[in-house]
C-alpha atoms as a PDB file:
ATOM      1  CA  UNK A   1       0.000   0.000   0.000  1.00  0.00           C
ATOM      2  CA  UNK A   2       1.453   3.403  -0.905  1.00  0.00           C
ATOM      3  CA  UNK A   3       1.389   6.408   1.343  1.00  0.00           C
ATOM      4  CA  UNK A   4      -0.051  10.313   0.232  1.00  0.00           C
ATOM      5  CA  UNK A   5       3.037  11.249  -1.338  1.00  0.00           C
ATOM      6  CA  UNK A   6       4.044   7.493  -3.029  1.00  0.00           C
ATOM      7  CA  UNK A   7       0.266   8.124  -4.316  1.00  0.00           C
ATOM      8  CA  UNK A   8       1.307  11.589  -5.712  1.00  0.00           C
ATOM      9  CA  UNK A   9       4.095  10.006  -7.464  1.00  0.00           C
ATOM     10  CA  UNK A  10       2.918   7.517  -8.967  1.00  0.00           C
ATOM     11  CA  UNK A  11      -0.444   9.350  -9.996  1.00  0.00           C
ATOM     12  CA  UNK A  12       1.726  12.163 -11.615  1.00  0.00           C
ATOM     13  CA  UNK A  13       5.256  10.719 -12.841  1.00  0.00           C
ATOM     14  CA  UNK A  14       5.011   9.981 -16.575  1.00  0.00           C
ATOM     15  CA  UNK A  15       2.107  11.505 -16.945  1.00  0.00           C
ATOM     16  CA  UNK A  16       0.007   9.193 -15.366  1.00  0.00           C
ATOM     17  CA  UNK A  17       1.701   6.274 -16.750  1.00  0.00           C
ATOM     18  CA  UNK A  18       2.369   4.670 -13.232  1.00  0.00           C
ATOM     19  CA  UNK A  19      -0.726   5.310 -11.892  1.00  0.00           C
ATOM     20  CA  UNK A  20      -1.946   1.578 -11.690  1.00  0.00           C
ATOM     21  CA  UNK A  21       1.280   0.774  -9.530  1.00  0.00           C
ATOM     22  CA  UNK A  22       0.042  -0.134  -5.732  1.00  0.00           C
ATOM     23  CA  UNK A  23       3.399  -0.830  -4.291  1.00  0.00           C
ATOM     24  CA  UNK A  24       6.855  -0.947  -4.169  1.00  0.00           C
ATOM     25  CA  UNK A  25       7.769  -4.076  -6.296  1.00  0.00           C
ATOM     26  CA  UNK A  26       5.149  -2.890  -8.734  1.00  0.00           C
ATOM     27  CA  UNK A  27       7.301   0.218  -8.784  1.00  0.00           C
ATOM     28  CA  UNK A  28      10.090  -1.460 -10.199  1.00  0.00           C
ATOM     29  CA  UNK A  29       8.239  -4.009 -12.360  1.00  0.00           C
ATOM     30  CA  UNK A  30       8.111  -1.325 -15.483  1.00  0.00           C
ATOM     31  CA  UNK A  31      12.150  -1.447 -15.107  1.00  0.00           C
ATOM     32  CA  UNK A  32      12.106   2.698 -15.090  1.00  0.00           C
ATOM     33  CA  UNK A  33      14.910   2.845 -12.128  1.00  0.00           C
ATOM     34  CA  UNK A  34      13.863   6.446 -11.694  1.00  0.00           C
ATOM     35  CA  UNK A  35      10.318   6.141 -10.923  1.00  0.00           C
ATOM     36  CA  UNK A  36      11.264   3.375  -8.379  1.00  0.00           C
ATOM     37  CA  UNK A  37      13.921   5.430  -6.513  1.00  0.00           C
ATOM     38  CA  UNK A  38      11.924   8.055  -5.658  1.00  0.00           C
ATOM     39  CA  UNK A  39       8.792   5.727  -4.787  1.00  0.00           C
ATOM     40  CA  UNK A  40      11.154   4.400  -2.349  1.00  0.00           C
ATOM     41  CA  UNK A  41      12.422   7.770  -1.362  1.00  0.00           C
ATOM     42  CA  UNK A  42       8.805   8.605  -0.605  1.00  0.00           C
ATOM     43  CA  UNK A  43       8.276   5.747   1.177  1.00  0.00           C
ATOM     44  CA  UNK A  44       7.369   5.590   4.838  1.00  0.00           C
ATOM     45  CA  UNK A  45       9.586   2.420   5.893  1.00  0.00           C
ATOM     46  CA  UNK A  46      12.339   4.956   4.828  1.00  0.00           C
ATOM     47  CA  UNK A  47      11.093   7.596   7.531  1.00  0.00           C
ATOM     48  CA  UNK A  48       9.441   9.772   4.548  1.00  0.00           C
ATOM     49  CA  UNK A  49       6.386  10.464   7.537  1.00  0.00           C
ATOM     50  CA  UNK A  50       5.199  13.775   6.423  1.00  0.00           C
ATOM     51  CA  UNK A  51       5.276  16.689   3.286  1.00  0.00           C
ATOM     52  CA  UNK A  52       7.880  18.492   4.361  1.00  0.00           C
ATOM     53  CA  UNK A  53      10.402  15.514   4.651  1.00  0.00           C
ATOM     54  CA  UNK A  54       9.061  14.328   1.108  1.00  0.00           C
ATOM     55  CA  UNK A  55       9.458  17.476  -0.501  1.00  0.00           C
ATOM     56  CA  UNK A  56      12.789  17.697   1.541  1.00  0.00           C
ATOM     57  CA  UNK A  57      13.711  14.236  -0.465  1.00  0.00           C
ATOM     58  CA  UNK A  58      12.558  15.505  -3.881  1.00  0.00           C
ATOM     59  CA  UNK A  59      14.221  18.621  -3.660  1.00  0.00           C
ATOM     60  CA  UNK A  60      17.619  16.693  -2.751  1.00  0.00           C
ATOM     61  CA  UNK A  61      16.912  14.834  -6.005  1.00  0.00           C
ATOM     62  CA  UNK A  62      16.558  17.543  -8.071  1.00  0.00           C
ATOM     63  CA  UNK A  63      19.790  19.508  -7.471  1.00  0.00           C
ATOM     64  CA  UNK A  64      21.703  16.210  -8.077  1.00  0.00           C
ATOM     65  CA  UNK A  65      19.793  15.696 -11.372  1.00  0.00           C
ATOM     66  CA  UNK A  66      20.594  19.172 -11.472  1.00  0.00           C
ATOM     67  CA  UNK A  67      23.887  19.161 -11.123  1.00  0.00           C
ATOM     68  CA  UNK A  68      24.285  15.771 -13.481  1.00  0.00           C
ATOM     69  CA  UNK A  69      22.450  17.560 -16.058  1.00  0.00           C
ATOM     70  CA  UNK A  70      24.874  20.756 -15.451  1.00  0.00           C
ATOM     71  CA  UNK A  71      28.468  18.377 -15.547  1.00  0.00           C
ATOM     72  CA  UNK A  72      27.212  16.376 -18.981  1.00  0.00           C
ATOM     73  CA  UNK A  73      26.268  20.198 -20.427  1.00  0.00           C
ATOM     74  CA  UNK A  74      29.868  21.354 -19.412  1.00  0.00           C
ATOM     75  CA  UNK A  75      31.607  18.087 -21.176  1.00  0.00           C
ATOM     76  CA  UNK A  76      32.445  16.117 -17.911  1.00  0.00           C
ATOM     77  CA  UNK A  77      33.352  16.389 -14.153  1.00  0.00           C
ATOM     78  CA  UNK A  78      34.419  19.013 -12.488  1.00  0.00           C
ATOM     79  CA  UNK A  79      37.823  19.324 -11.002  1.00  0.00           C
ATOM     80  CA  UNK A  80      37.397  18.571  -7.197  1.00  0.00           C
END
């Protein structure tokens, strides 16, 4: 069974495409390893227990999809 904001995920990522999924291991069935990371970010067995901690989670995921995007525009790494 999926919590609020597994719901909202699922209900909303793809456009609706996962919106049949009704748990985690149907999350990964589809094999799109995106889509099942964040419905396990979401989840509440990973102490995702209330909006801010989920949008907390999502906005973590974004600046490193961010920042992936940002390194593969640039050509490659950055020096560290």
């Amino acid at each position: 069974m999926l919590n609020p904001f597994q719901r909202a995920c699922a209900d909303t990522y793809g456009a609706g495409d996962f919106a049949h999924v009704q748990n985690v291991e149907e999350a990964r069935e589809p094999g799109d390893t995106l889509f099942t990371f964040l419905m396990i970010e979401l989840a509440s067995s990973e102490g995702c227990s209330s909006v801010e901690e989920a949008v907390r989670r999502l906005d973590m995921a974004i600046a490193d999809i961010q920042g992936v995007a940002e390194a593969v525009q640039r050509g490659g790494p950055t020096a560290r």
